[in-house]
N, C-alpha and C. Protein backbone atom coordinates (compact mmCIF):
# COMPACT_ATOMS: atom_id res chain seq x y z
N UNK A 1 -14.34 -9.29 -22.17
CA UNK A 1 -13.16 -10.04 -21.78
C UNK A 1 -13.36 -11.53 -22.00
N UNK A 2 -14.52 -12.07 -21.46
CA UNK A 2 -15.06 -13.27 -21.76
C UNK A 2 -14.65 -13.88 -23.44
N UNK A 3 -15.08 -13.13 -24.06
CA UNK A 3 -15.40 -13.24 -25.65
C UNK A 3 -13.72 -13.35 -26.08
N UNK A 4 -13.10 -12.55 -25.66
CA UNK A 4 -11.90 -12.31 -26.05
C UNK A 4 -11.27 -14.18 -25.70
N UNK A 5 -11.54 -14.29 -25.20
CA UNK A 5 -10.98 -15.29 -24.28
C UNK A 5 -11.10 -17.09 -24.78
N UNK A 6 -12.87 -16.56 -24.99
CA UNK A 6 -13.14 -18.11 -25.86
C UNK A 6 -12.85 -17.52 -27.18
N UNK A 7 -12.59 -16.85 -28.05
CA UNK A 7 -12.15 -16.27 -29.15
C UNK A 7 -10.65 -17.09 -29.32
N UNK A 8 -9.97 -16.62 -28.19
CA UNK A 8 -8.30 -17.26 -28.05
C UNK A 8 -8.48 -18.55 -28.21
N UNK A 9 -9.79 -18.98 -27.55
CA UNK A 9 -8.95 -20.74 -26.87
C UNK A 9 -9.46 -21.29 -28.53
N UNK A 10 -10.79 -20.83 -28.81
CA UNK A 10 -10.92 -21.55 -30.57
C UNK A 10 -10.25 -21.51 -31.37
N UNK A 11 -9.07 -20.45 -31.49
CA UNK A 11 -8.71 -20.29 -32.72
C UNK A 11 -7.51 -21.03 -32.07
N UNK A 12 -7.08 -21.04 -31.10
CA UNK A 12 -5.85 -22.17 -30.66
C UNK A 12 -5.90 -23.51 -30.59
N UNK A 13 -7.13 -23.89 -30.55
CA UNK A 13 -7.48 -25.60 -30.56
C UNK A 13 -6.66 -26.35 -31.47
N UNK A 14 -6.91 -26.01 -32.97
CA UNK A 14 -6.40 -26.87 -34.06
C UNK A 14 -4.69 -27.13 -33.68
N UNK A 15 -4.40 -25.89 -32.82
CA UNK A 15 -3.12 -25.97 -32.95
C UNK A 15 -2.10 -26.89 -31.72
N UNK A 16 -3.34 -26.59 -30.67
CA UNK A 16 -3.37 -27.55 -29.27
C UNK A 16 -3.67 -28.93 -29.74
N UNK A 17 -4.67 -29.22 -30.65
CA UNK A 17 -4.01 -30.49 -31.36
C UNK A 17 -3.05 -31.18 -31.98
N UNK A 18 -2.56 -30.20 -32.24
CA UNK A 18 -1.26 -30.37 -33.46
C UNK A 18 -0.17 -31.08 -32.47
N UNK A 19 0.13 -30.17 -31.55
CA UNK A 19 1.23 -30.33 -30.54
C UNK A 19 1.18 -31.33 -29.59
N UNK A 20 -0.48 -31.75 -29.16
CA UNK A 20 -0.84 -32.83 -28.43
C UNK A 20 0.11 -33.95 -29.24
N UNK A 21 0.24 -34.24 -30.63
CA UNK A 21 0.34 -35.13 -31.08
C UNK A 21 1.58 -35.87 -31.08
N UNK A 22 2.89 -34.71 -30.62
CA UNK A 22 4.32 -34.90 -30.75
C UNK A 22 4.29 -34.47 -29.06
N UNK A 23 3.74 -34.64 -28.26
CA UNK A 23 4.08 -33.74 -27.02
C UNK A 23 5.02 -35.40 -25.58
N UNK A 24 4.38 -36.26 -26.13
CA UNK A 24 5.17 -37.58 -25.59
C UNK A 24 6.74 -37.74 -25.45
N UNK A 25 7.27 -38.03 -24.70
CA UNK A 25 8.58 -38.60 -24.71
C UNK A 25 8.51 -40.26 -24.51
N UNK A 26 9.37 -40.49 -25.93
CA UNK A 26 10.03 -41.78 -26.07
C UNK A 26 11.40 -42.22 -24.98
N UNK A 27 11.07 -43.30 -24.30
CA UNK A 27 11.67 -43.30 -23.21
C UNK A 27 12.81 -43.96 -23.33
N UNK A 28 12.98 -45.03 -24.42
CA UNK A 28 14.36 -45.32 -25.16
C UNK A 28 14.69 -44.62 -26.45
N UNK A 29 14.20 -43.60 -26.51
CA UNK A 29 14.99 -42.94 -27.82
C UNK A 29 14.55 -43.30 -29.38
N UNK A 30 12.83 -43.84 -29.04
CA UNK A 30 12.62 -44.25 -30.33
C UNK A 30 11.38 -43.20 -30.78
N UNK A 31 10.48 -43.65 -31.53
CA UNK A 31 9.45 -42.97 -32.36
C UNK A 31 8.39 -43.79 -31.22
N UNK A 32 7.44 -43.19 -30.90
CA UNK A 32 6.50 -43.49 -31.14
C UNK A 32 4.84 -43.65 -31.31
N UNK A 33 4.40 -45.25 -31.57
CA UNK A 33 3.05 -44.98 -32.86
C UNK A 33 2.26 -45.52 -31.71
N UNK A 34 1.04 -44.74 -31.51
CA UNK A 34 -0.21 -44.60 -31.19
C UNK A 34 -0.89 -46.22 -31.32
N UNK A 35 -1.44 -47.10 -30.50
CA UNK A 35 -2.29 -48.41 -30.71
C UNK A 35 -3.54 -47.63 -30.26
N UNK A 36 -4.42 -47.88 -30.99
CA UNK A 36 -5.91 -47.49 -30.83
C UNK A 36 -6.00 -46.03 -30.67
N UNK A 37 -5.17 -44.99 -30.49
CA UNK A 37 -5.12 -43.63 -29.91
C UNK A 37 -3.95 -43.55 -28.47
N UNK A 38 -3.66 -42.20 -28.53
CA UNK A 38 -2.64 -41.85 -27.64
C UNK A 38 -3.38 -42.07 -26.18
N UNK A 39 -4.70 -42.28 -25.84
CA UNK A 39 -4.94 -43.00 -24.58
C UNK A 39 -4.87 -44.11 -23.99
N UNK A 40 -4.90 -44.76 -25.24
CA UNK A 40 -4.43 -46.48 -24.66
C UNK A 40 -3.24 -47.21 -25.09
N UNK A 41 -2.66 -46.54 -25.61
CA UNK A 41 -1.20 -46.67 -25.61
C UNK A 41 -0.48 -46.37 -26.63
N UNK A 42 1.30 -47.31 -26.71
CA UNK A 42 1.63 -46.83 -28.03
C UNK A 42 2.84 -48.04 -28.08
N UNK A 43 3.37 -48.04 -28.97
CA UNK A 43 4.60 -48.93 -29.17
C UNK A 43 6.04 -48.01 -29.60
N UNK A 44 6.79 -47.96 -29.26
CA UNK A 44 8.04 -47.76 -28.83
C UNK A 44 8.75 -48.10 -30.55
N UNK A 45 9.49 -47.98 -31.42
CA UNK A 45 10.06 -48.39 -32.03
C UNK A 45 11.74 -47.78 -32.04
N UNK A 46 12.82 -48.47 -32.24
CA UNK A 46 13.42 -48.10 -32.41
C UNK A 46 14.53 -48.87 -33.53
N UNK A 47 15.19 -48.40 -34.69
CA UNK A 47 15.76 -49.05 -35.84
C UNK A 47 17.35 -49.17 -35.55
N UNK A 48 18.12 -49.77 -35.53
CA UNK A 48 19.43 -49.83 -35.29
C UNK A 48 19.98 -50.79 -36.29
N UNK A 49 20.10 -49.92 -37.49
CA UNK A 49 20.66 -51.28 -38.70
C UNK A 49 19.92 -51.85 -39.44
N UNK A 50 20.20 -53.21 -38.82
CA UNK A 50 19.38 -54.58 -39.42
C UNK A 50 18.13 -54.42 -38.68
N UNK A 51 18.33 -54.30 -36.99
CA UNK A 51 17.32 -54.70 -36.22
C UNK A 51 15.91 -53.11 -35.67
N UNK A 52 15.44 -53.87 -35.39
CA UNK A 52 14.01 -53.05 -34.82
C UNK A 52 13.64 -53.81 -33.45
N UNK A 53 13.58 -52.75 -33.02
CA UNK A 53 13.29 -53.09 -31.22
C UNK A 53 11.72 -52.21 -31.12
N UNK A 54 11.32 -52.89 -30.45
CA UNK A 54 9.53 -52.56 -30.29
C UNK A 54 9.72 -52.47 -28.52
N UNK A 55 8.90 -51.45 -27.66
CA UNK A 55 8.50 -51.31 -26.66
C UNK A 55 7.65 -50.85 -26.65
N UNK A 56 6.38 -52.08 -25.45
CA UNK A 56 4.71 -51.45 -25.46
C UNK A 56 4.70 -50.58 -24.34
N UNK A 57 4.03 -49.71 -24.06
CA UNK A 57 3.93 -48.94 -23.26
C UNK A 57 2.66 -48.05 -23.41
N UNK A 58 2.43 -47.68 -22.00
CA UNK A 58 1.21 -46.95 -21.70
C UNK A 58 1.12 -45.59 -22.33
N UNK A 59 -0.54 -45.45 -22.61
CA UNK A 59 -1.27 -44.33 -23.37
C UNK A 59 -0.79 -42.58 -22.21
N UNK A 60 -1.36 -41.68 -23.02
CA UNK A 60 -1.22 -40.69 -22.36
C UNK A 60 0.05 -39.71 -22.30
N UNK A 61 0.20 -39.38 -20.83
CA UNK A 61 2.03 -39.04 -20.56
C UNK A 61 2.47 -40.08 -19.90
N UNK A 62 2.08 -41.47 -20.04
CA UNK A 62 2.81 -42.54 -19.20
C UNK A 62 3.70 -43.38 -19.96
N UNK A 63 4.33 -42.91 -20.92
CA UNK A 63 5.01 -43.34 -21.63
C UNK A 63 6.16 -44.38 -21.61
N UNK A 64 6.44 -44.29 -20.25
CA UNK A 64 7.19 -44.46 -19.40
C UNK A 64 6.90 -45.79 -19.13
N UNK A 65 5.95 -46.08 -18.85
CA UNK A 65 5.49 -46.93 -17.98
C UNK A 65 5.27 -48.45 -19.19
N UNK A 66 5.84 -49.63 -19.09
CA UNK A 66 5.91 -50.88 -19.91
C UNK A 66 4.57 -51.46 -19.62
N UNK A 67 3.75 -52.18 -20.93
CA UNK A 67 2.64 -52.43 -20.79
C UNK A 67 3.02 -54.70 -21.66
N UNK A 68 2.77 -54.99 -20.41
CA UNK A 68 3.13 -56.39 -20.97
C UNK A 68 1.95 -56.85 -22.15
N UNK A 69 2.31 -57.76 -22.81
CA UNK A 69 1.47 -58.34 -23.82
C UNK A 69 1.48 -59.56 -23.89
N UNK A 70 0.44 -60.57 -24.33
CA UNK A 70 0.45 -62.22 -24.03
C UNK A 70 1.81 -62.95 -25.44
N UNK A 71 2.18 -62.15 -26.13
CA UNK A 71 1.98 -63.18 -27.75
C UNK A 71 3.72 -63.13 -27.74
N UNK A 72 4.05 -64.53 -28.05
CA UNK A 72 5.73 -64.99 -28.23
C UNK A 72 6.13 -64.82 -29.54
N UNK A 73 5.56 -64.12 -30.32
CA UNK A 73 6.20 -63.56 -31.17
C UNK A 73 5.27 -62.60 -32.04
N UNK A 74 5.82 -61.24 -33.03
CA UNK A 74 4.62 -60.44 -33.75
C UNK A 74 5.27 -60.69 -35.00
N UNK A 75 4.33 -61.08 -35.99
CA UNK A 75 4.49 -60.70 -37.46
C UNK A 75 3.93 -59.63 -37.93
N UNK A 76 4.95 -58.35 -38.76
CA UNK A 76 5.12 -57.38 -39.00
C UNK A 76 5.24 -57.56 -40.62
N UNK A 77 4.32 -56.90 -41.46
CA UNK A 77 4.29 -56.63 -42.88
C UNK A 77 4.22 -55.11 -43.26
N UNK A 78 5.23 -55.63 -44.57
CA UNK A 78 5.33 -54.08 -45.19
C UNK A 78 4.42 -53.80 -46.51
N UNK A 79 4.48 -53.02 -46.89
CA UNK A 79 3.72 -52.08 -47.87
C UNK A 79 3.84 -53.32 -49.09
N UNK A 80 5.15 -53.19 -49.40
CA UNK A 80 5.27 -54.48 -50.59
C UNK A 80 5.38 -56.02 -50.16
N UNK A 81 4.58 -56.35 -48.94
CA UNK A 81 4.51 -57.70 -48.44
C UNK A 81 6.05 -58.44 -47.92
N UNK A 82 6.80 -57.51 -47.69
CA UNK A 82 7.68 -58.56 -46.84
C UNK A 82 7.52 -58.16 -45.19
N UNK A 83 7.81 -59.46 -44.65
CA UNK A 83 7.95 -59.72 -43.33
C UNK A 83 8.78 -59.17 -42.56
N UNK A 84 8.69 -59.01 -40.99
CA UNK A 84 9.65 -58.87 -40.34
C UNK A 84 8.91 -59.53 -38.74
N UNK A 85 9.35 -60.74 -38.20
CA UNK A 85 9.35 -61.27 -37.20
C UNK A 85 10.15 -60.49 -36.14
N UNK A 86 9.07 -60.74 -35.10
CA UNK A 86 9.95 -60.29 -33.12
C UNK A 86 9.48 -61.04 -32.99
N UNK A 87 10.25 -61.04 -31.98
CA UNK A 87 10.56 -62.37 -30.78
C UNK A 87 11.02 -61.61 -29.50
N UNK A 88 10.22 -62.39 -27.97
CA UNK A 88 10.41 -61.08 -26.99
C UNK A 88 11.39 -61.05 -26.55
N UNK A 89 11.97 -59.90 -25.98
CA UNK A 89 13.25 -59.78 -25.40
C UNK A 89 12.79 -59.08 -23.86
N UNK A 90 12.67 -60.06 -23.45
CA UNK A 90 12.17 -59.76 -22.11
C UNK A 90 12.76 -58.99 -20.94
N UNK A 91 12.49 -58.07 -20.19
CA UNK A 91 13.37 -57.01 -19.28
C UNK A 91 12.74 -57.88 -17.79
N UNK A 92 14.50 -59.00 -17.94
CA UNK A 92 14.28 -60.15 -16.33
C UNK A 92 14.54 -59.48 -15.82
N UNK A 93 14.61 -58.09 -15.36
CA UNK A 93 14.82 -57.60 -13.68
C UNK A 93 13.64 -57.09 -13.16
N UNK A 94 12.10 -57.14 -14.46
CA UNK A 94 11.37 -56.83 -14.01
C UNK A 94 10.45 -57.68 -14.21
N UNK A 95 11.01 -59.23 -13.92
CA UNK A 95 9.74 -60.06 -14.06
C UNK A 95 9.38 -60.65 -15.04
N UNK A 96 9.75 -60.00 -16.33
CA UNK A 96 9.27 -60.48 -17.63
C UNK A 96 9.62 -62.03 -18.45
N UNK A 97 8.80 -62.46 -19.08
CA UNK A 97 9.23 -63.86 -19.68
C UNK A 97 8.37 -64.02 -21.04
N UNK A 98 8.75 -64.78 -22.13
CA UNK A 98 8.02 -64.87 -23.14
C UNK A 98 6.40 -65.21 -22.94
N UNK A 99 5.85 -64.50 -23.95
CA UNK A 99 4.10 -64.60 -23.13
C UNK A 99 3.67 -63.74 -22.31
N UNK A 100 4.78 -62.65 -21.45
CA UNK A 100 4.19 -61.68 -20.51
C UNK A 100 5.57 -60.69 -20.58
N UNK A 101 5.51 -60.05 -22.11
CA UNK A 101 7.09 -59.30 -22.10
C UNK A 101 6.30 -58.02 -22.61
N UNK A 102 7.10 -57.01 -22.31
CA UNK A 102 6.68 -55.79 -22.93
C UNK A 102 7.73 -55.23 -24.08
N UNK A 103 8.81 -56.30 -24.19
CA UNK A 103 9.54 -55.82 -25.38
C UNK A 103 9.63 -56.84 -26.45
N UNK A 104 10.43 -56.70 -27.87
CA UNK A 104 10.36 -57.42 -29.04
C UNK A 104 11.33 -56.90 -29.66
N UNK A 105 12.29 -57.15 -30.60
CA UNK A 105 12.75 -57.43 -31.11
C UNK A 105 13.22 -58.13 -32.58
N UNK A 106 13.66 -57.79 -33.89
CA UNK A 106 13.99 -58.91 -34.42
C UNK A 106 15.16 -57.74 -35.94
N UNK A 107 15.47 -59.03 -36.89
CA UNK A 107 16.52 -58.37 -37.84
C UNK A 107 15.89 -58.61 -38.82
N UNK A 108 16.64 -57.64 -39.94
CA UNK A 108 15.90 -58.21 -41.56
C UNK A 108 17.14 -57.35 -42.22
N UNK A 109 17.45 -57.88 -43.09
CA UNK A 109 18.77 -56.72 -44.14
C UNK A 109 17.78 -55.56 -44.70
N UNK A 110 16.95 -56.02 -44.93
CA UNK A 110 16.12 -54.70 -45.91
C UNK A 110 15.84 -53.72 -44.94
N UNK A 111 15.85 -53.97 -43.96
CA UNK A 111 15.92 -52.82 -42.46
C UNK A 111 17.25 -51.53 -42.67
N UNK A 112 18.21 -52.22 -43.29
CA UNK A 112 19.38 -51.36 -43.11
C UNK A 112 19.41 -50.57 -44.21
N UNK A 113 19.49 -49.37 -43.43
CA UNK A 113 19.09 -47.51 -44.08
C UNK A 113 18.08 -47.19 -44.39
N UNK A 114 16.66 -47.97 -44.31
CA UNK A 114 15.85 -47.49 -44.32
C UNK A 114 15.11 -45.91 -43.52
N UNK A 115 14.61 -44.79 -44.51
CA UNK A 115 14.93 -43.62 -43.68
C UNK A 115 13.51 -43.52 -43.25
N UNK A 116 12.37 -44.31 -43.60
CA UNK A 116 11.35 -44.12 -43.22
C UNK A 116 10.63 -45.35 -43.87
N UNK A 117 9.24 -45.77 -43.30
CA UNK A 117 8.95 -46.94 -43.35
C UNK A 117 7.55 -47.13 -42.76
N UNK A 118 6.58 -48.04 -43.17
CA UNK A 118 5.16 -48.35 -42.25
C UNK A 118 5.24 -50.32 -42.21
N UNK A 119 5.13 -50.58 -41.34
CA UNK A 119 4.50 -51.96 -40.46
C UNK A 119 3.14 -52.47 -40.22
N UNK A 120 2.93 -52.91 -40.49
CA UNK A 120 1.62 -53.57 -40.00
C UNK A 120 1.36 -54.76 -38.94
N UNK A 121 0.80 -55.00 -38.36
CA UNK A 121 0.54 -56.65 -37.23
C UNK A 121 -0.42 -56.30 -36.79
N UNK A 122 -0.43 -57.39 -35.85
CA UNK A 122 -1.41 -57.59 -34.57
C UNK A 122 -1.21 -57.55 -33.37
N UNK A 123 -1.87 -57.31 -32.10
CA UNK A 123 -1.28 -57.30 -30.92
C UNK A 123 -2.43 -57.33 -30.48
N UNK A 124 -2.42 -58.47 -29.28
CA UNK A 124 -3.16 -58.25 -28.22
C UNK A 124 -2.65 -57.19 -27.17
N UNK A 125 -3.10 -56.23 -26.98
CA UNK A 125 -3.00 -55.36 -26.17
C UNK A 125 -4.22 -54.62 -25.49
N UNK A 126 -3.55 -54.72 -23.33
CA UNK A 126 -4.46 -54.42 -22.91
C UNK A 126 -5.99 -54.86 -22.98
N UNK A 127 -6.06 -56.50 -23.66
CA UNK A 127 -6.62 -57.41 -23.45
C UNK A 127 -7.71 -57.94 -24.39
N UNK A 128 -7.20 -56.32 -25.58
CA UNK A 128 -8.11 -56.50 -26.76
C UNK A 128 -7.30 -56.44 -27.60
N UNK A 129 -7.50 -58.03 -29.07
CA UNK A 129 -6.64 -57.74 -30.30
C UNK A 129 -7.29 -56.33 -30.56
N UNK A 130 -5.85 -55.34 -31.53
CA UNK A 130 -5.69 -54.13 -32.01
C UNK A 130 -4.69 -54.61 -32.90
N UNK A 131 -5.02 -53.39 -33.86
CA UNK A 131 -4.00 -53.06 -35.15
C UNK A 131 -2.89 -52.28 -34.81
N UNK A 132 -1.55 -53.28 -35.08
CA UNK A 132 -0.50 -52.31 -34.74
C UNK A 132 0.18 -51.34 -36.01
N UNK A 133 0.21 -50.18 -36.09
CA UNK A 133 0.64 -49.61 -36.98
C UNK A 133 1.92 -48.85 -36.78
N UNK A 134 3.07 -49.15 -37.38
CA UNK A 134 4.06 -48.38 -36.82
C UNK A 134 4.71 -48.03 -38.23
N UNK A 135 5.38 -46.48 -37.99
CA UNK A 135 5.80 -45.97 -38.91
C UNK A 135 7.41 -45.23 -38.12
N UNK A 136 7.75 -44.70 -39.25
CA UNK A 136 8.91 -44.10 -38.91
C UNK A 136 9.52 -43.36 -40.06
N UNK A 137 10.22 -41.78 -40.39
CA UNK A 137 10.52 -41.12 -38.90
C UNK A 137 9.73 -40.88 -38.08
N UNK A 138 8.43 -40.40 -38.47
CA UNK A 138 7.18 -40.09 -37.57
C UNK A 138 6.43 -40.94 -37.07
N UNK A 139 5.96 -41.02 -35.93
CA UNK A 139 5.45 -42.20 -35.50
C UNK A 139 3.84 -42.02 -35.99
N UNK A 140 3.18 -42.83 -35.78
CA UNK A 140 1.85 -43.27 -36.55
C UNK A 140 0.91 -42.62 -35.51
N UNK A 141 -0.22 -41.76 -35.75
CA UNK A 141 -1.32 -40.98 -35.09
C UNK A 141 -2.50 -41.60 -35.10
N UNK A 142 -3.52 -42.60 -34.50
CA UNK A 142 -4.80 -43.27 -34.77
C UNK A 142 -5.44 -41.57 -34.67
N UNK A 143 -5.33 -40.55 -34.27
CA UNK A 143 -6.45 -39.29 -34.48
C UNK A 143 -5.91 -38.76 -36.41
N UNK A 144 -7.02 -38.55 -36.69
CA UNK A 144 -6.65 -37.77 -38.08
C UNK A 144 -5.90 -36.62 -37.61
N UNK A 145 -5.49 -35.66 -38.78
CA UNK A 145 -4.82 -34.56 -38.29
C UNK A 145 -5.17 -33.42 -38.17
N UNK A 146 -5.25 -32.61 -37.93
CA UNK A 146 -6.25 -31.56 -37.76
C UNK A 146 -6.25 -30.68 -38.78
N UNK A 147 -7.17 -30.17 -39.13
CA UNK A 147 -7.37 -28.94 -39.99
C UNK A 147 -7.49 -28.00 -39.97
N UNK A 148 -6.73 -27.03 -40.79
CA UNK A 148 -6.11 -25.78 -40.82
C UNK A 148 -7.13 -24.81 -41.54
């Protein structure tokens, strides 16, 4: 029975990974991409048009939960080197102000209809610069993917 059992859970792992990976809820309705791994957090993206709205938030199932950051604005590069600037858009009912916001913001025309897409920046987050990587439709995984 034993055997049977760790038999199940091995051959289910790859797949308990798989699902770990999409198992988060986006708490405004966006994608999102993994900073350093799904334990220490993730960024929020969401595309509306022109604009892109960024929310930091905590690793894990705390998705939920807004993770402030020091920096008044992120520069964001694409694949073929163009830019896209945020600037914070701070949530004042909870305190927030440029320098200690957990949201961002900004526009670009080349944003509009884009059906998928990768970003690049920086972020101090959680008190160490990290590489922000954000993609979309799928949000960005710091774990490789598992193998089949």
């Amino acid at each position: 029975m034993v055997r049977s059992v760790l038999l199940a859970l091995a051959l289910a792992t790859p797949l308990l990974a798989e699902e770990h990976r999409h198992q988060h809820a986006a708490a405004h309705g966006g994608v999102l991409n993994e900073i350093d791994g799904c334990g220490i957090g993730h960024a929020e993206i969401l595309l509306e048009g022109p604009r892109l709205r960024l929310w930091f938030v905590d690793g894990g199932h705390a998705t939920h939960r807004a993770i402030r950051v020091p920096e008044t604005r992120l520069v964001l590069t694409a694949a073929d080197g163009r830019t896209l600037t945020l600037t914070p858009d701070p949530l004042l009912l909870a305190g927030e102000s440029e320098g200690d916001c957990s949201a961002f913001q900004g526009e670009a025309p080349w944003l509009v209809g884009l059906t998928q897409g990768r970003l690049t920046g920086q972020v101090t987050f959680k008190g160490r610069e990290r590489t922000l990587v954000l993609t979309w439709p799928e949000g960005y995984s710091a774990a490789p993917a598992p193998q089949r």
